[in-house]
C-alpha atoms as a PDB file:
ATOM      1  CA  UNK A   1       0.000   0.000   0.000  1.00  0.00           C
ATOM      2  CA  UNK A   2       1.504   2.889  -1.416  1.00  0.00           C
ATOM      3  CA  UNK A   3      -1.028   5.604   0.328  1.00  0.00           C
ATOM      4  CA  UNK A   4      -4.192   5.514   2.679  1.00  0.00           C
ATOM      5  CA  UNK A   5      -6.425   7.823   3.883  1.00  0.00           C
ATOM      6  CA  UNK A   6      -8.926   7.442   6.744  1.00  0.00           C
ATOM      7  CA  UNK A   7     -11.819   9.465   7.720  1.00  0.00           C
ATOM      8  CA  UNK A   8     -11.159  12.745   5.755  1.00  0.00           C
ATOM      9  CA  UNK A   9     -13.368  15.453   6.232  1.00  0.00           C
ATOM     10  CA  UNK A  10     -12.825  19.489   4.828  1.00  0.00           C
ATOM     11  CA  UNK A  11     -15.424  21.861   5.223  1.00  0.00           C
ATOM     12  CA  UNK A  12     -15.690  25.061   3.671  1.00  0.00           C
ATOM     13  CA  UNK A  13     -17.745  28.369   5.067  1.00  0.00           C
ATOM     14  CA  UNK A  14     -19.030  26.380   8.052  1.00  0.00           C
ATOM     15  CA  UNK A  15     -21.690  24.447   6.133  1.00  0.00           C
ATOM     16  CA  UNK A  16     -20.538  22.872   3.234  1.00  0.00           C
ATOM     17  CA  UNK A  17     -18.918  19.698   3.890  1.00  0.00           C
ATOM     18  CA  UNK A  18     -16.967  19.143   1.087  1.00  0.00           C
ATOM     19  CA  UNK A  19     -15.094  16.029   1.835  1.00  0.00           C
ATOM     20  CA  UNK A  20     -17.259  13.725   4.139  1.00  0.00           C
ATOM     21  CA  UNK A  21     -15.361  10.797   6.187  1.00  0.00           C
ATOM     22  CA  UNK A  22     -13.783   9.074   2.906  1.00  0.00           C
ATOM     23  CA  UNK A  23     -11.014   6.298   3.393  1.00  0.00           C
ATOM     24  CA  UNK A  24      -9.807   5.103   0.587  1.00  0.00           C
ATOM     25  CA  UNK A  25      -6.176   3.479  -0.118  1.00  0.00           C
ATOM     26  CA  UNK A  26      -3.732   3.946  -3.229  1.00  0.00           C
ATOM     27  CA  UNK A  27      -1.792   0.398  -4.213  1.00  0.00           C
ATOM     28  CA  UNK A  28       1.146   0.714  -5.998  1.00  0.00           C
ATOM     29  CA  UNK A  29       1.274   0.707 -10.186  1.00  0.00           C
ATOM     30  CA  UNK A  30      -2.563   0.572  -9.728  1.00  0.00           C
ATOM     31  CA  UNK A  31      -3.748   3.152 -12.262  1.00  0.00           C
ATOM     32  CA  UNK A  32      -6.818   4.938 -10.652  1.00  0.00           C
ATOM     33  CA  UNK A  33      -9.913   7.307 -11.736  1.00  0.00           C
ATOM     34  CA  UNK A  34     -11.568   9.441  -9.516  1.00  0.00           C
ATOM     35  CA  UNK A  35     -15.251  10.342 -10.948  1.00  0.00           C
ATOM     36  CA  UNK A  36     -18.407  12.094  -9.725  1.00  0.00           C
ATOM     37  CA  UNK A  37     -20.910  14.786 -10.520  1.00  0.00           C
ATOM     38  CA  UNK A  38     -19.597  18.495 -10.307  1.00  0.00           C
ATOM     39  CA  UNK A  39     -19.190  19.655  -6.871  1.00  0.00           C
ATOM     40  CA  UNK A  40     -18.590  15.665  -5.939  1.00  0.00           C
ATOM     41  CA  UNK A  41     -15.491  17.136  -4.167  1.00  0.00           C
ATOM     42  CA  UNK A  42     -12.971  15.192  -6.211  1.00  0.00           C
ATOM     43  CA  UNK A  43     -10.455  18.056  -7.033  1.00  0.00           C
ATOM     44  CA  UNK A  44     -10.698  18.862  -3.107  1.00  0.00           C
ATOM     45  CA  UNK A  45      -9.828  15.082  -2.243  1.00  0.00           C
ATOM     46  CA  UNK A  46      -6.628  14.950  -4.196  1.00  0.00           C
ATOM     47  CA  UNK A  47      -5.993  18.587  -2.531  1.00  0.00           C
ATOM     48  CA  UNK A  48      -6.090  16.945   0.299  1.00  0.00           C
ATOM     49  CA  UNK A  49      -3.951  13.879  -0.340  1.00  0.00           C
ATOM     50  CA  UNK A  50      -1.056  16.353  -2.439  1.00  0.00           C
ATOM     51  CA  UNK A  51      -0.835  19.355   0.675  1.00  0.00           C
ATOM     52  CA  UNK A  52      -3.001  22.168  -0.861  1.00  0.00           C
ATOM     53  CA  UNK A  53      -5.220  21.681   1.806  1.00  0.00           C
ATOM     54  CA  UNK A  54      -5.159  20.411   5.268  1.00  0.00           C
ATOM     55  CA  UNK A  55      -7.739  18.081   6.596  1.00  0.00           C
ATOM     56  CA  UNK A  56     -10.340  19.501   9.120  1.00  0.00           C
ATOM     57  CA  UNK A  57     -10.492  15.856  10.526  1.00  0.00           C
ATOM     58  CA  UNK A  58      -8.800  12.474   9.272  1.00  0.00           C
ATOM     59  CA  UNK A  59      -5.331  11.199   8.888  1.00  0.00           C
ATOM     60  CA  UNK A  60      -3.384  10.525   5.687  1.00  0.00           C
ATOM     61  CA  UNK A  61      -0.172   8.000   5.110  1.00  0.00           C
ATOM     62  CA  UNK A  62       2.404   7.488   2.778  1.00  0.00           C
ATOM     63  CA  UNK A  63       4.356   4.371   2.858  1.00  0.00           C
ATOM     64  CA  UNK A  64       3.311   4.069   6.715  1.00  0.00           C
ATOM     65  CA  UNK A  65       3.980   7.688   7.593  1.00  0.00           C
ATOM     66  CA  UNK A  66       1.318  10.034   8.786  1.00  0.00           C
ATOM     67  CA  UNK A  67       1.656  13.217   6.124  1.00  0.00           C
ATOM     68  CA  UNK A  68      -1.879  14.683   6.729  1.00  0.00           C
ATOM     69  CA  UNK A  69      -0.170  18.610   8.227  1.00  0.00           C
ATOM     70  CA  UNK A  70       2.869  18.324   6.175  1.00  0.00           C
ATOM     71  CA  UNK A  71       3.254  21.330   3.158  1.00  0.00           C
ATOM     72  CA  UNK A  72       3.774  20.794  -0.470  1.00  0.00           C
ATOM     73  CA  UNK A  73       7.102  20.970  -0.260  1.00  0.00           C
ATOM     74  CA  UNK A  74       7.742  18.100   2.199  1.00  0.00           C
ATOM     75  CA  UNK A  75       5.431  16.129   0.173  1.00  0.00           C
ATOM     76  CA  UNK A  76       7.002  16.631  -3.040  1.00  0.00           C
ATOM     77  CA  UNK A  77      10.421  15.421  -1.477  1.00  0.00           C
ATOM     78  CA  UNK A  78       8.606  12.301  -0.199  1.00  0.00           C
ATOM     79  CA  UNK A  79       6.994  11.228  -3.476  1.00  0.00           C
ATOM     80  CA  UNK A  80       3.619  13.060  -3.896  1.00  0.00           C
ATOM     81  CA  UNK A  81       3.262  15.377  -7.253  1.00  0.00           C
ATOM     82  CA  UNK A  82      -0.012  16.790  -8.699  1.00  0.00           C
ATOM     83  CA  UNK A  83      -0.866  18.727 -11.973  1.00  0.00           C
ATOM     84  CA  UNK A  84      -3.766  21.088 -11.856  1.00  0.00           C
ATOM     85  CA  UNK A  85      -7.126  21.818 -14.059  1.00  0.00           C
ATOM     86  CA  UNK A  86      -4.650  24.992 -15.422  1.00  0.00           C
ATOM     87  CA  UNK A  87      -1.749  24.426 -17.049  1.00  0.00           C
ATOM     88  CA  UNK A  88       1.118  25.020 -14.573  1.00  0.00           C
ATOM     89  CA  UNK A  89       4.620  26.205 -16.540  1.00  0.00           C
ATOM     90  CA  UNK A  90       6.973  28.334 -17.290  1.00  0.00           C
ATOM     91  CA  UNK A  91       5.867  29.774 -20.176  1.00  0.00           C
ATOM     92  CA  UNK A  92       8.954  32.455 -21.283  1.00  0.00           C
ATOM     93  CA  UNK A  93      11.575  29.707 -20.188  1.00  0.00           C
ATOM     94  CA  UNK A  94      12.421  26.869 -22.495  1.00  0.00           C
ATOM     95  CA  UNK A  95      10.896  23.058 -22.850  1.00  0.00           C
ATOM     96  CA  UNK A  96      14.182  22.632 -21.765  1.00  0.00           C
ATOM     97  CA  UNK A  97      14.491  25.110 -18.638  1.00  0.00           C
ATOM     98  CA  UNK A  98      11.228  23.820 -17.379  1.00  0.00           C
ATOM     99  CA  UNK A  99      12.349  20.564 -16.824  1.00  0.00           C
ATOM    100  CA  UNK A 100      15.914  21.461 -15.690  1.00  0.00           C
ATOM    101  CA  UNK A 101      14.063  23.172 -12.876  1.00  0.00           C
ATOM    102  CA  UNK A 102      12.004  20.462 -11.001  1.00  0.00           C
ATOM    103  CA  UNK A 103      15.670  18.235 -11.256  1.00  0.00           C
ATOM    104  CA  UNK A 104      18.037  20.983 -10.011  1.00  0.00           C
ATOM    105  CA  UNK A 105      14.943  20.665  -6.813  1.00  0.00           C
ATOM    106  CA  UNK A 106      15.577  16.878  -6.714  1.00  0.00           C
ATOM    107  CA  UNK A 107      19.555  16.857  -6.509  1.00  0.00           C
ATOM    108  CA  UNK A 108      19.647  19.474  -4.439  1.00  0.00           C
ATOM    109  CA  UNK A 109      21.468  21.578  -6.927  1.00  0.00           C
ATOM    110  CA  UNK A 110      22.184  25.504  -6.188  1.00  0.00           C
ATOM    111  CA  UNK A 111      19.984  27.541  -8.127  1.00  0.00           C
ATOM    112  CA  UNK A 112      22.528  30.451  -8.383  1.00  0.00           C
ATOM    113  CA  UNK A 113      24.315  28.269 -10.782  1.00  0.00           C
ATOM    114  CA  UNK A 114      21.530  27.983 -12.978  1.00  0.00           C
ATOM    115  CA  UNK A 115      23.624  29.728 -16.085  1.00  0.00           C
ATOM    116  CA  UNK A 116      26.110  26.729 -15.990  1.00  0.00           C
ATOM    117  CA  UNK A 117      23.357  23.691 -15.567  1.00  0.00           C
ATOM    118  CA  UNK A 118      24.510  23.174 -18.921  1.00  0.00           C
ATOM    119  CA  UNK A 119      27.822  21.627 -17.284  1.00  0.00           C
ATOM    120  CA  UNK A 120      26.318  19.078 -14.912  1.00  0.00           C
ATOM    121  CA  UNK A 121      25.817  16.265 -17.026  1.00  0.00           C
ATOM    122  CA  UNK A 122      22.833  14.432 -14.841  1.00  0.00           C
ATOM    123  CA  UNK A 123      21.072  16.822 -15.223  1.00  0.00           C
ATOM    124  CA  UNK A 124      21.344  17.682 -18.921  1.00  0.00           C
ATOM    125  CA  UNK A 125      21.033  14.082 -19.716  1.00  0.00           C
ATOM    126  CA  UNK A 126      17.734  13.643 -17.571  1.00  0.00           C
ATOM    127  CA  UNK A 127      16.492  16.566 -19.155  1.00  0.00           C
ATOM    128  CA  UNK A 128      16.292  15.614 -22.239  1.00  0.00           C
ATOM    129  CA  UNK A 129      15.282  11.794 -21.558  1.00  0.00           C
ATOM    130  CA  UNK A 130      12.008  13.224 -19.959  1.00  0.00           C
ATOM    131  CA  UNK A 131      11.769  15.381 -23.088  1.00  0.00           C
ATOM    132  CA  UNK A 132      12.298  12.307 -24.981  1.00  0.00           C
ATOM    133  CA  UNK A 133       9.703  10.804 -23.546  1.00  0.00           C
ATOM    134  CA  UNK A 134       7.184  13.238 -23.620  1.00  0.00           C
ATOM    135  CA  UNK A 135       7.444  13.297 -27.315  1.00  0.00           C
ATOM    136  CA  UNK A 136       8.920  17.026 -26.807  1.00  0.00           C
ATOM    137  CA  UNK A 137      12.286  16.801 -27.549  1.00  0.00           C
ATOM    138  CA  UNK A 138      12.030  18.633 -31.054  1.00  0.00           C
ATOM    139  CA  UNK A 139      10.908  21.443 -29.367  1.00  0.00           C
ATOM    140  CA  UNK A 140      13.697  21.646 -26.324  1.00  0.00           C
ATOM    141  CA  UNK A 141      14.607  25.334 -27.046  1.00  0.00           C
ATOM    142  CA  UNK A 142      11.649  26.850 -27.463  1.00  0.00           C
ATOM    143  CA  UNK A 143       9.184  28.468 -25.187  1.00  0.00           C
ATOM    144  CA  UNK A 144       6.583  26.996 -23.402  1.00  0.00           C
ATOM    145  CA  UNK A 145       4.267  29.635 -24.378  1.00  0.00           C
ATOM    146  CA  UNK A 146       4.774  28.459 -28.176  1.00  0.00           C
ATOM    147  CA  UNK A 147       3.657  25.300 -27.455  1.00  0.00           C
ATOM    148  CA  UNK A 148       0.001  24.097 -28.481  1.00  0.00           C
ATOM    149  CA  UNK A 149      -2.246  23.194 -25.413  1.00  0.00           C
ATOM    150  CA  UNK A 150      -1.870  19.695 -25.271  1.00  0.00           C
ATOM    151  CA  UNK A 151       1.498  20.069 -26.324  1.00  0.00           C
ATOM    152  CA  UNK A 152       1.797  22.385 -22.574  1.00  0.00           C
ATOM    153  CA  UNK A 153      -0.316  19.605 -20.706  1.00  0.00           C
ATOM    154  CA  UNK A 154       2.315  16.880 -21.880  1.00  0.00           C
ATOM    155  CA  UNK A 155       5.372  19.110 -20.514  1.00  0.00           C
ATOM    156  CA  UNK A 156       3.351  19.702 -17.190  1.00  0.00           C
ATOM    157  CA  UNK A 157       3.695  16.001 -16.452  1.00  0.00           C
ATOM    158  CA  UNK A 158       7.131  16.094 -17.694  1.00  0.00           C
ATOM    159  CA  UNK A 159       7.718  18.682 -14.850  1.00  0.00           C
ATOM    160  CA  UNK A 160       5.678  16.215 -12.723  1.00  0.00           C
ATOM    161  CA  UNK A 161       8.053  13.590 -13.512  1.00  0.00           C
ATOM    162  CA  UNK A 162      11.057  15.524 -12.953  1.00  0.00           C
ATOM    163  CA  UNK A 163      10.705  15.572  -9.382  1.00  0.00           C
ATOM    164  CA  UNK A 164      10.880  11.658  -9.457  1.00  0.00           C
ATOM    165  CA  UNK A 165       7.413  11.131  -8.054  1.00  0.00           C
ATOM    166  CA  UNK A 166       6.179   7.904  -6.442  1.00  0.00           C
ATOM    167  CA  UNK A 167       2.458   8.556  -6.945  1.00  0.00           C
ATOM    168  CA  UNK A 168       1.102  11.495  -9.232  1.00  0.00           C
ATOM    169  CA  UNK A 169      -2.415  13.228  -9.194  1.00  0.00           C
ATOM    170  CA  UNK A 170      -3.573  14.407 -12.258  1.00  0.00           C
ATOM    171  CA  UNK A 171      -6.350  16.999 -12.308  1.00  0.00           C
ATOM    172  CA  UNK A 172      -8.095  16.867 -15.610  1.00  0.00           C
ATOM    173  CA  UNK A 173      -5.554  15.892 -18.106  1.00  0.00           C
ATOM    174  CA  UNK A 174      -7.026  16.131 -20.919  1.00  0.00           C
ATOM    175  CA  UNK A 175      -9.527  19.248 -20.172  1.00  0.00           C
ATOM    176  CA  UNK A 176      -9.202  21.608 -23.440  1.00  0.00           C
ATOM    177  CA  UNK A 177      -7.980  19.241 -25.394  1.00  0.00           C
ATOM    178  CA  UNK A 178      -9.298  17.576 -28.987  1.00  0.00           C
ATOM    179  CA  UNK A 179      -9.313  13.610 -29.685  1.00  0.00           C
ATOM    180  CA  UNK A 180      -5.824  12.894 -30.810  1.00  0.00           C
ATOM    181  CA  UNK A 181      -4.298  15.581 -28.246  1.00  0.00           C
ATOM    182  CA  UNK A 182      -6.655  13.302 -25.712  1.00  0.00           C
ATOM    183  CA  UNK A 183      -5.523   9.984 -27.234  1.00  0.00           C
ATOM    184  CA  UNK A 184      -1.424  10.828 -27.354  1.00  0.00           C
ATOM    185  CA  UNK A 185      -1.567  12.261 -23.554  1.00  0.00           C
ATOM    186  CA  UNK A 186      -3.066   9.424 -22.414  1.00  0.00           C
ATOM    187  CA  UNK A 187      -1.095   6.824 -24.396  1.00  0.00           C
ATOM    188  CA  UNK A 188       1.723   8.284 -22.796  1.00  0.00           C
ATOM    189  CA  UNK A 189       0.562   8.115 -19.139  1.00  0.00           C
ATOM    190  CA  UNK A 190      -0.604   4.373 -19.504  1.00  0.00           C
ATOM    191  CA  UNK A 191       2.706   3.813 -20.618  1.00  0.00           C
ATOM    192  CA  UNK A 192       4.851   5.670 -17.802  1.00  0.00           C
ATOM    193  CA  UNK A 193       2.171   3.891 -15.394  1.00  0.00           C
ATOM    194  CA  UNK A 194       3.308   0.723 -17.159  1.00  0.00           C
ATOM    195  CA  UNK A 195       7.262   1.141 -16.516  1.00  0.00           C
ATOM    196  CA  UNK A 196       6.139   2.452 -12.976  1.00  0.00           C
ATOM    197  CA  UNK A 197       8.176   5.631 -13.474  1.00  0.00           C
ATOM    198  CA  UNK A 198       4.349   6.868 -11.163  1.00  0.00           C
ATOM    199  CA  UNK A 199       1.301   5.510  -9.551  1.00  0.00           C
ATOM    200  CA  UNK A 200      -1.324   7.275 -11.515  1.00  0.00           C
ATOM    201  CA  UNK A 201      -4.404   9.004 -10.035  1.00  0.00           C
ATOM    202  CA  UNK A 202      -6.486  10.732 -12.662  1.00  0.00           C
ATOM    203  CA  UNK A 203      -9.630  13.256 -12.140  1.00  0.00           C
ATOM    204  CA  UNK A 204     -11.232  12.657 -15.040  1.00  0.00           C
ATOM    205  CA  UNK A 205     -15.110  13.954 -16.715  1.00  0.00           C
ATOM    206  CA  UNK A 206     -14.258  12.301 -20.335  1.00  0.00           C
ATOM    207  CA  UNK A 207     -15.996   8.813 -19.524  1.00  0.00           C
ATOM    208  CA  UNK A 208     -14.217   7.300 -22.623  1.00  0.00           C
ATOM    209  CA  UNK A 209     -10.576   8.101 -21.305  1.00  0.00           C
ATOM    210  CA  UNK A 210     -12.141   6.679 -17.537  1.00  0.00           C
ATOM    211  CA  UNK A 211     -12.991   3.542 -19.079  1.00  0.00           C
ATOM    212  CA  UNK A 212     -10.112   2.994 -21.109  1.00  0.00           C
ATOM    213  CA  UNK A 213      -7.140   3.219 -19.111  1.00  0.00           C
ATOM    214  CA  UNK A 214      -8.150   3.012 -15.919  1.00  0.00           C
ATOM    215  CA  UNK A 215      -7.901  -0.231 -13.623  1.00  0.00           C
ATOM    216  CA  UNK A 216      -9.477   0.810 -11.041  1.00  0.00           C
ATOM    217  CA  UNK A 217     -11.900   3.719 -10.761  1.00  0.00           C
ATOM    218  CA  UNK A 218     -13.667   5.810  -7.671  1.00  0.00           C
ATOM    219  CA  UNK A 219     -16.819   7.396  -7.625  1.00  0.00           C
ATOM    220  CA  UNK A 220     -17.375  10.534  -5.194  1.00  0.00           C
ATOM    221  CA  UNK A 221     -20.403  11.846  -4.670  1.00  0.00           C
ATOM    222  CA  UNK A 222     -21.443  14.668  -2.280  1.00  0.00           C
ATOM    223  CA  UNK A 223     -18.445  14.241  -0.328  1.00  0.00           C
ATOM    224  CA  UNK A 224     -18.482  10.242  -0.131  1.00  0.00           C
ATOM    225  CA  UNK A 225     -17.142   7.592  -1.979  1.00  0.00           C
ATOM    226  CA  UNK A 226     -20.291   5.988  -3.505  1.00  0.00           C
ATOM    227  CA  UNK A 227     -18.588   3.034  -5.855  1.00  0.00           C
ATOM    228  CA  UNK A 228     -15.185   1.807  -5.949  1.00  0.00           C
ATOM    229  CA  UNK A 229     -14.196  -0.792  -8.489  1.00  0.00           C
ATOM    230  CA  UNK A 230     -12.679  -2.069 -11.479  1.00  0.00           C
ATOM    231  CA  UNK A 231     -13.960  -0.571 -14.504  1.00  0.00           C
ATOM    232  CA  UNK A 232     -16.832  -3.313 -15.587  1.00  0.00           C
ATOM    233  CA  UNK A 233     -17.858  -2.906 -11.788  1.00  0.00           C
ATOM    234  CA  UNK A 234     -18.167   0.433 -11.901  1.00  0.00           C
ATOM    235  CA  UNK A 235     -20.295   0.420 -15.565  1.00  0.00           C
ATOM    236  CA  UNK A 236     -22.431  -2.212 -13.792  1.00  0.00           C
ATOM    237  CA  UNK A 237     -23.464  -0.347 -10.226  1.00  0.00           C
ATOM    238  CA  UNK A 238     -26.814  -0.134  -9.967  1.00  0.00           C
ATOM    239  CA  UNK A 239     -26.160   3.531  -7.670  1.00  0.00           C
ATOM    240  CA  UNK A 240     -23.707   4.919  -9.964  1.00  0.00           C
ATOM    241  CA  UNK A 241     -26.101   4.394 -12.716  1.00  0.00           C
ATOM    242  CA  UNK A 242     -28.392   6.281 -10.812  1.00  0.00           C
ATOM    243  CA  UNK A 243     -25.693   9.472  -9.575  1.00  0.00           C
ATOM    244  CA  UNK A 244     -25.398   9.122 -13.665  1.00  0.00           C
ATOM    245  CA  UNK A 245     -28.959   9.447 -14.463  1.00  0.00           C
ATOM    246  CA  UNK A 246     -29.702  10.680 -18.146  1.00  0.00           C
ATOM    247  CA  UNK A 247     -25.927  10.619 -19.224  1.00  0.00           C
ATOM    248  CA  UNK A 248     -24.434   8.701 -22.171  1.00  0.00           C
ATOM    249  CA  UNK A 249     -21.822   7.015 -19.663  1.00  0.00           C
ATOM    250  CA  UNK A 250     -22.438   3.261 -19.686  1.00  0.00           C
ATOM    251  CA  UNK A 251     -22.522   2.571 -23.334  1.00  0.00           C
ATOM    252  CA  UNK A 252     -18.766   3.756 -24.282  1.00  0.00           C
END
């Protein structure tokens, strides 16, 4: 078990509870989907689990260790990355610069010495692997701003991976995005889940992508975790149909 969580609650304003009592565990290489309504309180669950919010009650582990009031930061150095619903870069540095960044973080390199990064070879050489990988390395010296939006979302995990997660949230992936910018994003985060370079958590609407890659997928609802299954499980739950009511979910 990779990450669990046990009784989370968040409430926001006073009345509007948010996240209500949800325990849930990650397992390692399992690649997960969280689903639900709008307002289901799935972006707030994974804000919970990466550090951008604190629990009001519960407790939180990773790899046996009780994370639930540590920051970002602390989480990032233990293993826990997310991207978010906006594109998160650097969009006047480089394809190149934005991944050198995230690695200088991970080995601890000076910043100040940023100029002469191109000297340390680990870090030139992981740099461009990533970009490799990505399907990016063309492109290393432009900006990110140049890049397409799909092209922006597949650098954001490549900053993701930079920092050598162990599990990775991904909010909306493929939000913005047409079929084959859908279709090549995803193709590549199957595969990194498939060399385990992450654990993959996805918050996903597009059922087709849900039902495609997933291997296991959780449905929030209000607050609570309604369903949680493999996907033919999931397609086959008799409340989830009903959460669904009236939407062209089950026959993709």
């Amino acid at each position: 078990m990779l990450m669990r969580a046990e009784n989370l609650c968040k409430r926001f304003g006073g009345d509007f509870l948010a996240i209500d009592r949800v325990s849930t565990q990650f397992d390692k290489g399992v690649l997960t989907s969280i689903i639900g309504p709008n307002g289901a309180g799935k972006t707030t669950l994974i804000n919970l689990l990466s550090g951008s919010l604190n629990p009001d009650l519960g407790k939180i582990y990773f790899n046996g260790e009780s994370i639930e009031h540590l920051p970002i930061e602390k989480r990032v150095k233990k293993g826990i990355c997310r991207s978010f619903q906006i594109t998160n870069i650097f969009p006047e540095l480089t394809l190149f610069q934005n991944i050198q960044i995230p690695l200088i973080y991970y080995h601890r390199r000076n910043l100040q010495i940023f100029v002469k990064l191109d000297q340390d070879e680990t870090i030139t050489e992981e740099t461009l692997q990533i970009l490799e990988e990505i399907g990016l390395i063309e492109k290393k010296g432009l900006k990110a701003a140049a890049l397409s939006h799909g092209e922006q979302r597949q650098l954001e995990i490549g900053i993701a991976l930079a920092t050598h997660p162990q599990i990775l949230f991904l909010d909306e992936p493929t939000q913005g995005m047409n079929k084959v910018e859908k279709a090549s994003i995803m193709q590549n985060v199957v595969r990194f889940a498939n060399e385990g370079k992450a654990t993959f958590v996805i918050v996903e609407h597009d059922m087709d992508v849900v039902f495609s890659v997933s291997q296991r997928i959780i449905v929030l609802h209000g607050g609570r975790i309604i369903a949680d299954g493999t996907p033919e499980e999931i397609r086959n739950d008799s409340l989830v149909r009903k959460v669904y009511l009236g939407e062209d979910l089950w026959t993709s």
